[in-house]
PDB file of N, CA and C in Angstrom:
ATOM      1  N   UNK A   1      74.520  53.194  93.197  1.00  0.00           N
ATOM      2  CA  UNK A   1      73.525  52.861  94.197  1.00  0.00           C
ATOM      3  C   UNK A   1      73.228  51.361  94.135  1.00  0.00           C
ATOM      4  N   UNK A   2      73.395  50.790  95.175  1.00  0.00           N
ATOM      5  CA  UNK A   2      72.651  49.497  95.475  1.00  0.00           C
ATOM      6  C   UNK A   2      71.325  48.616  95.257  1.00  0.00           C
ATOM      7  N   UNK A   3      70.984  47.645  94.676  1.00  0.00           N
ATOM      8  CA  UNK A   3      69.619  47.786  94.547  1.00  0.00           C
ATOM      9  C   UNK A   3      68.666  47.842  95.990  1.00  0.00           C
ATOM     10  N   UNK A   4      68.885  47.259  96.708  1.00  0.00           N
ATOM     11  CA  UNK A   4      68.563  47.417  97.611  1.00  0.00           C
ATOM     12  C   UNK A   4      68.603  48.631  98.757  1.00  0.00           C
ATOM     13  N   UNK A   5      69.132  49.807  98.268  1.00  0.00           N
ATOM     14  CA  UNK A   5      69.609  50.930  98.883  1.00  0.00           C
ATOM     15  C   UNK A   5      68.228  51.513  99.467  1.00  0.00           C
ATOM     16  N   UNK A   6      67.198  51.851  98.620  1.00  0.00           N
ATOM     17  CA  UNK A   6      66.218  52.408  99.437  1.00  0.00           C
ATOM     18  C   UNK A   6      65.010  51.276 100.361  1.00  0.00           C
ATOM     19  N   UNK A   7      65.603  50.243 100.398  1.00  0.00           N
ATOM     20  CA  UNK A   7      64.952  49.299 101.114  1.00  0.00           C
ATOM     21  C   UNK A   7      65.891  48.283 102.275  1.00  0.00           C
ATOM     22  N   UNK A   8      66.388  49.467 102.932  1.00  0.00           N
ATOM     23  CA  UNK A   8      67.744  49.130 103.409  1.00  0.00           C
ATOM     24  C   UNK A   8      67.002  48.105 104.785  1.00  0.00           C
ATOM     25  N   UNK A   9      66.038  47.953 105.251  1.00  0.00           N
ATOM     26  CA  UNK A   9      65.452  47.165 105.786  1.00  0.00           C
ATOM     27  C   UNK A   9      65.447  45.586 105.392  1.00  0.00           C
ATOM     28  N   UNK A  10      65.090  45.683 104.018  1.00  0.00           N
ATOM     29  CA  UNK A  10      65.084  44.133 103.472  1.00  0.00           C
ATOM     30  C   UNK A  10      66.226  43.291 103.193  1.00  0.00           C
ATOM     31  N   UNK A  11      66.872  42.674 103.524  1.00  0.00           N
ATOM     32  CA  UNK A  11      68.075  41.969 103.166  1.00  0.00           C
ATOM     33  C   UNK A  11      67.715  40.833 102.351  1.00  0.00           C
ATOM     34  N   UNK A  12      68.195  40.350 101.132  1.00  0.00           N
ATOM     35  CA  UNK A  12      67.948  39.473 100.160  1.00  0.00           C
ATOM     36  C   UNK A  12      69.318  38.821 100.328  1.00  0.00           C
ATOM     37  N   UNK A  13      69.063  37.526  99.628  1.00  0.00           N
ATOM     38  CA  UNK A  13      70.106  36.412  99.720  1.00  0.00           C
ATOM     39  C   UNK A  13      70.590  36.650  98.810  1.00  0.00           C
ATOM     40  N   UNK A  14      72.175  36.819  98.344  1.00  0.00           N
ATOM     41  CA  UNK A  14      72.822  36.441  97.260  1.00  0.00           C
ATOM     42  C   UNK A  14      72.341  35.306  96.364  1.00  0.00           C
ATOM     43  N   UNK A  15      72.181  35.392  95.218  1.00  0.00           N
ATOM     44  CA  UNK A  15      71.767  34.680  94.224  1.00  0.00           C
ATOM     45  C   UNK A  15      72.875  34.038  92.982  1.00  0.00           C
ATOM     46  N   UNK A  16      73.252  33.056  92.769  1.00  0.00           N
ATOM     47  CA  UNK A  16      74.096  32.517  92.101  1.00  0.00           C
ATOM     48  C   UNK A  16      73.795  33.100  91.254  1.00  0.00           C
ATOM     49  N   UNK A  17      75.078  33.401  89.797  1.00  0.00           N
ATOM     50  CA  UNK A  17      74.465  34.102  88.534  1.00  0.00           C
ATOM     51  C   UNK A  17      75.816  33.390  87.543  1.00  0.00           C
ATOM     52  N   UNK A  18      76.029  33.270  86.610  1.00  0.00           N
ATOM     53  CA  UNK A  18      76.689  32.935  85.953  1.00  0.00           C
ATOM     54  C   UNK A  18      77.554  34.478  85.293  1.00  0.00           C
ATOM     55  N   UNK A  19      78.292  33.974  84.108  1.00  0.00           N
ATOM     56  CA  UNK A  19      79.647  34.879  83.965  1.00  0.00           C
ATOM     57  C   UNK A  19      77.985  36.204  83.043  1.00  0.00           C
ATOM     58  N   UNK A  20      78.964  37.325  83.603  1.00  0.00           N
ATOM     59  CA  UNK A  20      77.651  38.628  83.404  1.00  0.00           C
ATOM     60  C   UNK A  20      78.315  39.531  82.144  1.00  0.00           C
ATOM     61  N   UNK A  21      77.074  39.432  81.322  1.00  0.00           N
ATOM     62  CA  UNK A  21      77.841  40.597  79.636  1.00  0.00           C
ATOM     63  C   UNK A  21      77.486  41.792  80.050  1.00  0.00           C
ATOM     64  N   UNK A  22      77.870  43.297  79.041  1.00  0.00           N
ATOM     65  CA  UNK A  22      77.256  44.227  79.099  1.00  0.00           C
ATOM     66  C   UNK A  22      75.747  44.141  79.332  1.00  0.00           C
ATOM     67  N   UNK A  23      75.142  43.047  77.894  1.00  0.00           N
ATOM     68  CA  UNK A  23      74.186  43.279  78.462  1.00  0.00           C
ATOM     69  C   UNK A  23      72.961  42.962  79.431  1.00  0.00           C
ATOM     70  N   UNK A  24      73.297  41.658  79.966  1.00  0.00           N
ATOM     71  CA  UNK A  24      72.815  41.137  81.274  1.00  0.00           C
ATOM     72  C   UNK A  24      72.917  42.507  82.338  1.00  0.00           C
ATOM     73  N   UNK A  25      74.137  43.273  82.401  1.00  0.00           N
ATOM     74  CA  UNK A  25      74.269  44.325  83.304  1.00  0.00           C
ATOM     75  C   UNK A  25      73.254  45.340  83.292  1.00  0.00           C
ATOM     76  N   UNK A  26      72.899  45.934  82.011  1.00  0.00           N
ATOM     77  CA  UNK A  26      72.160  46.717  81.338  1.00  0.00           C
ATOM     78  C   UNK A  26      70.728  46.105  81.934  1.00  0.00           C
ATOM     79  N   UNK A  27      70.400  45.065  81.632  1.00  0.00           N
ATOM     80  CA  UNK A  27      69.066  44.541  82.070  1.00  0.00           C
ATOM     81  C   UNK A  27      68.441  44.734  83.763  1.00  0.00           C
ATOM     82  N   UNK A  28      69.865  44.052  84.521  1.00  0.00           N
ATOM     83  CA  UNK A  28      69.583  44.517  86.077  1.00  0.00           C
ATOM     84  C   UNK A  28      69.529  45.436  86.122  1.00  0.00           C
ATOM     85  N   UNK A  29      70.286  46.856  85.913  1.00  0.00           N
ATOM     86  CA  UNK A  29      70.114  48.590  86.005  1.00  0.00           C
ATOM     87  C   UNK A  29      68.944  48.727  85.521  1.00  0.00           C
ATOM     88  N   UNK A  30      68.391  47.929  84.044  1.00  0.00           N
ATOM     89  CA  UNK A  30      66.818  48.783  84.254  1.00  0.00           C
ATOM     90  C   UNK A  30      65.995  47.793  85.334  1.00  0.00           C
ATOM     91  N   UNK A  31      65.948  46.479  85.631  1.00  0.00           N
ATOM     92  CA  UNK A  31      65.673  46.307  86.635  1.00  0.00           C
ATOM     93  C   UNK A  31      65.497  46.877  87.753  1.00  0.00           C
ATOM     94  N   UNK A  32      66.574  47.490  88.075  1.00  0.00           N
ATOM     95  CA  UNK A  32      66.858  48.022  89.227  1.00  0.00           C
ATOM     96  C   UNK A  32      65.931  48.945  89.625  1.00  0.00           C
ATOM     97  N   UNK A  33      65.905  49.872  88.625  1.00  0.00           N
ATOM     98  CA  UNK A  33      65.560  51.313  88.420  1.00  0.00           C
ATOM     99  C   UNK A  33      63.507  50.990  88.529  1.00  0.00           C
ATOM    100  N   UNK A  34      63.527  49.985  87.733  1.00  0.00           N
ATOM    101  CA  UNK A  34      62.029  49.894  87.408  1.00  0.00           C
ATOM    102  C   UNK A  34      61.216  48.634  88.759  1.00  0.00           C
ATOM    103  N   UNK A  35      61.524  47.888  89.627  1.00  0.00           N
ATOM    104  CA  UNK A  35      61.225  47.083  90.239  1.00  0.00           C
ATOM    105  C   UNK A  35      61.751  47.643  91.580  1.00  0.00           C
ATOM    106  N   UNK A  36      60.930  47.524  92.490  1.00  0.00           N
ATOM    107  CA  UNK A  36      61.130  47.904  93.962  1.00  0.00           C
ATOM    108  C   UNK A  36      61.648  46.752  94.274  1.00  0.00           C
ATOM    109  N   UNK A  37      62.385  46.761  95.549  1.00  0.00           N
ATOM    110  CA  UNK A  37      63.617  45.583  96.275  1.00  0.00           C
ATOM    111  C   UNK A  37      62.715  44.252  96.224  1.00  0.00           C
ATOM    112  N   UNK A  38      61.861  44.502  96.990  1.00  0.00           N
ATOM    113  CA  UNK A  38      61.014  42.857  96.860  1.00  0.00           C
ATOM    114  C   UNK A  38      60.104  42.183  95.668  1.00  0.00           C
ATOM    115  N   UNK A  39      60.176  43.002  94.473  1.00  0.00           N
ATOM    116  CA  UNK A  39      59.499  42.397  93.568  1.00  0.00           C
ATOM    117  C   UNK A  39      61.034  41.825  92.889  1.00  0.00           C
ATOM    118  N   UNK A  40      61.950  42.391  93.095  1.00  0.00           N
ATOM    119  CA  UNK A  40      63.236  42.186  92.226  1.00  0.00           C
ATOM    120  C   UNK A  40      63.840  40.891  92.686  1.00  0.00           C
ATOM    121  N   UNK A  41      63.859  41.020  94.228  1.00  0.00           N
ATOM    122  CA  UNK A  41      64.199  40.155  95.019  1.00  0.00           C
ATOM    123  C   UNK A  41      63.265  38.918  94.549  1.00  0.00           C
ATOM    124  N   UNK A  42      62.475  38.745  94.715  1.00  0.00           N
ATOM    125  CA  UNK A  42      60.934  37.426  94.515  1.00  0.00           C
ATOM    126  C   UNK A  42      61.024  36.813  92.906  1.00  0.00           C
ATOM    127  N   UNK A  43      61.921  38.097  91.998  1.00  0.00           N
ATOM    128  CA  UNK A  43      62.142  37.474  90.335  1.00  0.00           C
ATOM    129  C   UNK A  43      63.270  36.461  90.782  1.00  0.00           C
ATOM    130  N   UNK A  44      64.265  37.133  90.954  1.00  0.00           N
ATOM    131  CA  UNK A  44      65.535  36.708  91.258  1.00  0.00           C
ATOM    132  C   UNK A  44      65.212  34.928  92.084  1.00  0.00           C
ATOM    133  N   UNK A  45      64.701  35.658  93.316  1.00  0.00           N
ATOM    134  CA  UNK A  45      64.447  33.654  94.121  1.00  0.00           C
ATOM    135  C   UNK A  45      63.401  32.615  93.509  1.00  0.00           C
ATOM    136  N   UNK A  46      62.598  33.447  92.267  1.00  0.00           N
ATOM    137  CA  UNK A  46      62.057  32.577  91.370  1.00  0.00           C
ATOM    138  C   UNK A  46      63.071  31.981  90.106  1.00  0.00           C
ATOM    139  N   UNK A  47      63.575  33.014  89.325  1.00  0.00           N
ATOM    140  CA  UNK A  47      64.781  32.721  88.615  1.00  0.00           C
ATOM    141  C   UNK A  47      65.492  31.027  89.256  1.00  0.00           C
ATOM    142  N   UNK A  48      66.158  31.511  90.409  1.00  0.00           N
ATOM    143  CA  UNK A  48      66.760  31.135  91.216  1.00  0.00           C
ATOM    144  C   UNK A  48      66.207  29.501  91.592  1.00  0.00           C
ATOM    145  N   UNK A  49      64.989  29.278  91.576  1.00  0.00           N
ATOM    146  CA  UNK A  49      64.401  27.987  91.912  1.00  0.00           C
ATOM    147  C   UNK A  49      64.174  27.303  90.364  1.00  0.00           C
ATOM    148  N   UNK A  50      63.965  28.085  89.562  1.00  0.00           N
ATOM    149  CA  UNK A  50      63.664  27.470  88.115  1.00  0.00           C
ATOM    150  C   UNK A  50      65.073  27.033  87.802  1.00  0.00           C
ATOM    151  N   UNK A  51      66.547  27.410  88.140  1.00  0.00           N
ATOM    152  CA  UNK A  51      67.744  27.005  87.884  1.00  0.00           C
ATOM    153  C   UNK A  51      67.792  25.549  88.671  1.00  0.00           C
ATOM    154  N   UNK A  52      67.679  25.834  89.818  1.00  0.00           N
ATOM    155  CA  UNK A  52      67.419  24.488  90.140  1.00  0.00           C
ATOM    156  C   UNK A  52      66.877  23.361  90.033  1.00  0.00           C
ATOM    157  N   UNK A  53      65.599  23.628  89.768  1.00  0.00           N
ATOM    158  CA  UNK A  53      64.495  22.463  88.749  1.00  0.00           C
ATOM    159  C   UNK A  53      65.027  21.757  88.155  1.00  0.00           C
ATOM    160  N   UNK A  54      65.687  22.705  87.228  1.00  0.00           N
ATOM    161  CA  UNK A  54      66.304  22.115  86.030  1.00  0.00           C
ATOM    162  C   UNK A  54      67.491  21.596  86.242  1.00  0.00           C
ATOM    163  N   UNK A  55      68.570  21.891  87.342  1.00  0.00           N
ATOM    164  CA  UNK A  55      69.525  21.041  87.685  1.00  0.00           C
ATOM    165  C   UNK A  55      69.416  19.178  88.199  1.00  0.00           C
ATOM    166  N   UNK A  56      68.063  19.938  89.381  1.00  0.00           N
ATOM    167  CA  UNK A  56      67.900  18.071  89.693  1.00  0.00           C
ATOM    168  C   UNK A  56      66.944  17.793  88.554  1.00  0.00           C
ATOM    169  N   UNK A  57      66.311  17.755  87.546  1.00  0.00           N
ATOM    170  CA  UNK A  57      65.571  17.250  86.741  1.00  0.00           C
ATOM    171  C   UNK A  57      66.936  16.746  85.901  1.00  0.00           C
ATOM    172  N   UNK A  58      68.004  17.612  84.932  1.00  0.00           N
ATOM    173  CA  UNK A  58      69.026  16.853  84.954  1.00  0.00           C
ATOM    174  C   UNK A  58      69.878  16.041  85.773  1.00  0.00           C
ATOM    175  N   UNK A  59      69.747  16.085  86.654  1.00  0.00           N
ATOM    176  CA  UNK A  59      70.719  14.767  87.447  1.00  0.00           C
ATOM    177  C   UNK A  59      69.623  13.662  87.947  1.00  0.00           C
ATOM    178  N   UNK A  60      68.133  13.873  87.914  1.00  0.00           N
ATOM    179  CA  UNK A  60      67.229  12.683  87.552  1.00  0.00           C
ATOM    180  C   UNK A  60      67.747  11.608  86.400  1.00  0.00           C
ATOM    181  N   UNK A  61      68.309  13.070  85.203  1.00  0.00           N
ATOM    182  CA  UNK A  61      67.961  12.204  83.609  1.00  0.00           C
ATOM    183  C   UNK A  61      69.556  10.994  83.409  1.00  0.00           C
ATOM    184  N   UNK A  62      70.252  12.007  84.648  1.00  0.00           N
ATOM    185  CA  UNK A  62      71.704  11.091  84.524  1.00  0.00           C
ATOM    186  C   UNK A  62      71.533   9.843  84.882  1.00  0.00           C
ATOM    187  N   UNK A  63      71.044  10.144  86.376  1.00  0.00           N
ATOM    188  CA  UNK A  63      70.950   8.705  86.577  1.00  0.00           C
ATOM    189  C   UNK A  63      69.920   7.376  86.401  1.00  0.00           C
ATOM    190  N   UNK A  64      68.782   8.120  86.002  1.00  0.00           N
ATOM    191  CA  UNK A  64      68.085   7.200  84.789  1.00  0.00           C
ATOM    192  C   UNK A  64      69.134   6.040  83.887  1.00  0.00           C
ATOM    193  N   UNK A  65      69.614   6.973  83.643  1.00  0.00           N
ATOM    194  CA  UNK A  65      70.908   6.459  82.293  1.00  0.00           C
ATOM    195  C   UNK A  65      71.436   5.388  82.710  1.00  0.00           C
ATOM    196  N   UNK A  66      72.277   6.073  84.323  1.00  0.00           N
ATOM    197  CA  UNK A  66      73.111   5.134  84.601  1.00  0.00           C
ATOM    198  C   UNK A  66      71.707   3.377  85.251  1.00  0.00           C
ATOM    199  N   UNK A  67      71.190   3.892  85.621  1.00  0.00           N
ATOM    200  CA  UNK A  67      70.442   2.575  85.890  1.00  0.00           C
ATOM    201  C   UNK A  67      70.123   1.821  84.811  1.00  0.00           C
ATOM    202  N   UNK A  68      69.179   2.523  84.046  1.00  0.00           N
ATOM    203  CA  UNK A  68      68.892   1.837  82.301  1.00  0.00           C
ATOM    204  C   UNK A  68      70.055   1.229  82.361  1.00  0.00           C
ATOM    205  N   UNK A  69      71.425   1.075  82.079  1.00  0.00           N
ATOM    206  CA  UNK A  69      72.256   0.853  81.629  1.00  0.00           C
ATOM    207  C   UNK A  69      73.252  -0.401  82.556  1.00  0.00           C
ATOM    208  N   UNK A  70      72.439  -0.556  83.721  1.00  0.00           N
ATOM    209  CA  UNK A  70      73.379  -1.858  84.833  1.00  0.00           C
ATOM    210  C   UNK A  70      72.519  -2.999  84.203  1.00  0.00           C
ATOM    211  N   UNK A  71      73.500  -3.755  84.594  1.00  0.00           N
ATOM    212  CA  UNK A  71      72.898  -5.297  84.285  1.00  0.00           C
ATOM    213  C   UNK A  71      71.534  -5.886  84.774  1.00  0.00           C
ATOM    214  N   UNK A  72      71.263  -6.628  84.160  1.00  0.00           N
ATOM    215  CA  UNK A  72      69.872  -6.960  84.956  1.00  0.00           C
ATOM    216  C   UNK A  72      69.504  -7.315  86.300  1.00  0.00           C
ATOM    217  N   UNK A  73      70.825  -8.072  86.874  1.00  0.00           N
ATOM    218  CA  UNK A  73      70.720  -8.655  88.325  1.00  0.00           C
ATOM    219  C   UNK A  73      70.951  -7.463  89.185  1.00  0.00           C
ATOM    220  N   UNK A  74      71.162  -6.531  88.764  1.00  0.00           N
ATOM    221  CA  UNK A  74      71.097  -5.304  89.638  1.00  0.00           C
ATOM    222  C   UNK A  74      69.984  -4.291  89.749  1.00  0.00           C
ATOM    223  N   UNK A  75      69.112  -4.585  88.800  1.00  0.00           N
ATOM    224  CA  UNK A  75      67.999  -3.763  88.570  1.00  0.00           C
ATOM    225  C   UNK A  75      66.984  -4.582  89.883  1.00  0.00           C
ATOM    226  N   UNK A  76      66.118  -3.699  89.998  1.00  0.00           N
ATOM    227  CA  UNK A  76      65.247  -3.883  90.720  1.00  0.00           C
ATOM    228  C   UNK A  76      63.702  -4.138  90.081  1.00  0.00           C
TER     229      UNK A  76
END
């Protein structure tokens, strides 16, 4: 069964996920089982925004670096 099967009304966005173990799998099935479509859905697009945070907060810290690191006549 789908998670979304008895909420066949709601359509949720695919969510990026990285490579999945037994037990990541194990976790969504009780997920599944224990969270109705839109509370699961609303973890997931929270999940989902906290991955991102943290992506541009790292590519803030890169290019920090790379600026710290130009010569002075290029700095501002």
């Amino acid at each position: 069964m789908q998670p979304n099967a008895m909420h066949a009304d709601r359509v949720s966005a695919p969510v990026p996920t990285t490579a999945s173990s037994p037990v990541a799998d194990a976790l969504r099935a009780v997920e599944a089982i224990l969270l109705r479509g839109g509370q699961q859905t609303a973890r997931r697009n929270a999940w989902a925004a906290v991955c991102e945070d943290r992506r541009r907060a790292r590519d803030r810290r890169e290019a920090q670096t790379v600026l710290d690191s130009a010569p002075p006549f290029i700095k501002r």
